[in-house]
C-alpha atoms as a PDB file:
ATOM      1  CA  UNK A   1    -176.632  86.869  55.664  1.00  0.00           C
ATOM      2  CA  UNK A   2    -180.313  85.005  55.440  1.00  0.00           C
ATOM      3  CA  UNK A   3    -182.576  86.897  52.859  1.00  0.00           C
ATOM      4  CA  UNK A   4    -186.246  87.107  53.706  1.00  0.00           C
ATOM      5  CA  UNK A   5    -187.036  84.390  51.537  1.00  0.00           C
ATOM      6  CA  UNK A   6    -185.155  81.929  52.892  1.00  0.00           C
ATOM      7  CA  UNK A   7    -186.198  82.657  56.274  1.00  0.00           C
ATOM      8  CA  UNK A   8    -189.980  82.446  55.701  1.00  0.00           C
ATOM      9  CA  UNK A   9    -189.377  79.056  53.745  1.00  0.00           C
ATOM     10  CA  UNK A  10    -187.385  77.862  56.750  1.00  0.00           C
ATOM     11  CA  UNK A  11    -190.204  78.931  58.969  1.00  0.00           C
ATOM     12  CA  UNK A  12    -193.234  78.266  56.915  1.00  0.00           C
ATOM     13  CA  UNK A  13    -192.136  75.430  55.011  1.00  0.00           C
ATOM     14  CA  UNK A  14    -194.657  74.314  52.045  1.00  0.00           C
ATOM     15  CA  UNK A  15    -195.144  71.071  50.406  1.00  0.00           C
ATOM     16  CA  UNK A  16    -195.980  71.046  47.228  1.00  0.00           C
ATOM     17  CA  UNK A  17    -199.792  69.954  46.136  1.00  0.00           C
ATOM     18  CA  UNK A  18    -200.304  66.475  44.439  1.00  0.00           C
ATOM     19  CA  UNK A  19    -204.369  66.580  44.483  1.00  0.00           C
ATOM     20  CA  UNK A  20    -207.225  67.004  42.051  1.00  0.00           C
ATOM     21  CA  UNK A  21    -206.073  70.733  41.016  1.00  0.00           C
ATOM     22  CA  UNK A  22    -208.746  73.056  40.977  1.00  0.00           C
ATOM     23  CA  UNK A  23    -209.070  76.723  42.923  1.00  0.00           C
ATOM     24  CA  UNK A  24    -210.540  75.739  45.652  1.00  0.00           C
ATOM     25  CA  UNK A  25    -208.530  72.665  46.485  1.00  0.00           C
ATOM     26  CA  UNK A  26    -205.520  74.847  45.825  1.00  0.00           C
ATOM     27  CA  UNK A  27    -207.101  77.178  48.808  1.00  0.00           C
ATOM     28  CA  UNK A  28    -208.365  74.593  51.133  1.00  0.00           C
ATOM     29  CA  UNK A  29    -204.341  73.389  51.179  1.00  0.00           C
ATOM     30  CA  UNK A  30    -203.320  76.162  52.021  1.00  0.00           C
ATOM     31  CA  UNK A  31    -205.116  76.733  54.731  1.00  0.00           C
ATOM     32  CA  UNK A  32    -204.667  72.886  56.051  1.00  0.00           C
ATOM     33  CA  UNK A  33    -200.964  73.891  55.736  1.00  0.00           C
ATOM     34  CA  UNK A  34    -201.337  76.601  57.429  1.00  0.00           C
ATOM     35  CA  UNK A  35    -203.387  74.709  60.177  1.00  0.00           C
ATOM     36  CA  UNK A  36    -200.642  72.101  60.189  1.00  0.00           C
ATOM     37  CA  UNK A  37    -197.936  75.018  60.935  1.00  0.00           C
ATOM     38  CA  UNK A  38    -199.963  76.600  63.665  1.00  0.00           C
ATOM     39  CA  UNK A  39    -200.317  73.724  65.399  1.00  0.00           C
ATOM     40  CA  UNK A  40    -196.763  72.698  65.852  1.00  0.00           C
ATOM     41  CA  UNK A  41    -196.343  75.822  66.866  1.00  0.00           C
ATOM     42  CA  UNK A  42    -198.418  75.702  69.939  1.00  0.00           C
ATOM     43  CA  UNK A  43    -197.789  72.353  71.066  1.00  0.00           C
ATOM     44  CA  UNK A  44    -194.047  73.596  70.926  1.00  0.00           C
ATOM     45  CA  UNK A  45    -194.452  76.455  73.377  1.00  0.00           C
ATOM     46  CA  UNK A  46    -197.184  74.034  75.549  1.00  0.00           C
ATOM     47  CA  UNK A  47    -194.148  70.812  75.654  1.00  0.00           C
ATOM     48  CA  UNK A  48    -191.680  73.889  76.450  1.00  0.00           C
ATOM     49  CA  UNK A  49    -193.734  75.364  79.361  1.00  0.00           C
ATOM     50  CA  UNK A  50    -194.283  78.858  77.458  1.00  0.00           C
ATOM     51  CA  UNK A  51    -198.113  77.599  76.865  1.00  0.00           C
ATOM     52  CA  UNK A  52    -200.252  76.620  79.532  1.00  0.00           C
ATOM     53  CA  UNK A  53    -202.308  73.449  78.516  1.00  0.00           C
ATOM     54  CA  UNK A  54    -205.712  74.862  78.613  1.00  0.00           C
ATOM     55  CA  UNK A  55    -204.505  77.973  76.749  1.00  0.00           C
ATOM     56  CA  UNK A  56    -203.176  75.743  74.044  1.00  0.00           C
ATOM     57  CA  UNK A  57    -205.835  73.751  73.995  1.00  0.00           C
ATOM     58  CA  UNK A  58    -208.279  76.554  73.051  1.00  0.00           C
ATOM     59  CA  UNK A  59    -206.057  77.807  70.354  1.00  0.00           C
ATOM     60  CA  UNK A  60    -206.418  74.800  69.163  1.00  0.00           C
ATOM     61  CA  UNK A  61    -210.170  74.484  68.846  1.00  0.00           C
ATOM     62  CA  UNK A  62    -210.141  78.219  67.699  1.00  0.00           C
ATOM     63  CA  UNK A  63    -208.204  77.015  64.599  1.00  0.00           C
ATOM     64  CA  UNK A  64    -209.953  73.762  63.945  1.00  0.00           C
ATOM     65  CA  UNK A  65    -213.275  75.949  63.776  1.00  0.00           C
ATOM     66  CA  UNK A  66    -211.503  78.315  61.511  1.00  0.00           C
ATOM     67  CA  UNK A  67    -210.464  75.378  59.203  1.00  0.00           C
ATOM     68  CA  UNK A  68    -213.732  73.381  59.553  1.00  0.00           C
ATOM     69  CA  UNK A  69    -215.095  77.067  58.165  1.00  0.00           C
ATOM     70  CA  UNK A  70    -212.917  76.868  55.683  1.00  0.00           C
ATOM     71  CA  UNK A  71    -213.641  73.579  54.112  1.00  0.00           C
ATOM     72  CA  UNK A  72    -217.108  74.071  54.677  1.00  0.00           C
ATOM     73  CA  UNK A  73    -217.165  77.442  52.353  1.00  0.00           C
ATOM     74  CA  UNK A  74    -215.379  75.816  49.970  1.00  0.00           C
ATOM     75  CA  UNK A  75    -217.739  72.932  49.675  1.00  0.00           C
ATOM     76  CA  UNK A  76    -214.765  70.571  49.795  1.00  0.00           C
ATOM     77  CA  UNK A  77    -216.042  66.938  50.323  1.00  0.00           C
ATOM     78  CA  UNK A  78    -219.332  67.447  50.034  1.00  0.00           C
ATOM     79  CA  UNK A  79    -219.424  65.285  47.236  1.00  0.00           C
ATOM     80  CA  UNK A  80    -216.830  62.778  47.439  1.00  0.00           C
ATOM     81  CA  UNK A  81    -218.927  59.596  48.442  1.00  0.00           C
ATOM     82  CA  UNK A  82    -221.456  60.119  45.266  1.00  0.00           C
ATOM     83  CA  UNK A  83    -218.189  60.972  42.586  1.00  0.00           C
ATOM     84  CA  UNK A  84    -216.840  57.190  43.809  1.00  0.00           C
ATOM     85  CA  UNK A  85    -220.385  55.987  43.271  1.00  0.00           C
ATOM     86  CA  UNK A  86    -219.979  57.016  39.577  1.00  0.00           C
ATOM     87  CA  UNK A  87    -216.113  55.852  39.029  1.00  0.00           C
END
């Protein structure tokens, strides 16, 4: 018998975060994650004719806006060109 646990890590499968760690880089991974899991999903159900292609497409967007949000709220980025300036 398959516990609950096992099942979720089968179906949402997480890598484990190598990054800079702070809070919001710990979020932002997450949700790219996340992102990254969505996705398959839909082009799965689009390659296997469950999806049609404009419907999947718009998902799609939908969830790169979300994650654009995201990233943008957590000011992840913003300042990556002047920290290398610095180094």
């Amino acid at each position: 018998m398959i516990n609950n646990n096992d099942k979720n890590d089968f179906l949402y499968p997480r890598s484990p975060y190598h990054g800079k760690v702070q809070p919001k880089n710990l979020v932002f991974n997450a949700n790219l994650q996340e992102f990254a899991q969505q996705i398959s999903y839909i082009c799965n159900l689009e390659t296997g004719g469950k999806l049609p292609p404009n419907e999947a497409y718009k998902q799609i967007k939908s969830l790169w806006k979300e994650l654009k949000r995201s990233k943008k709220a957590l000011n992840i980025g913003k300042h990556t060109s002047e920290e290398g300036k610095n180094s």
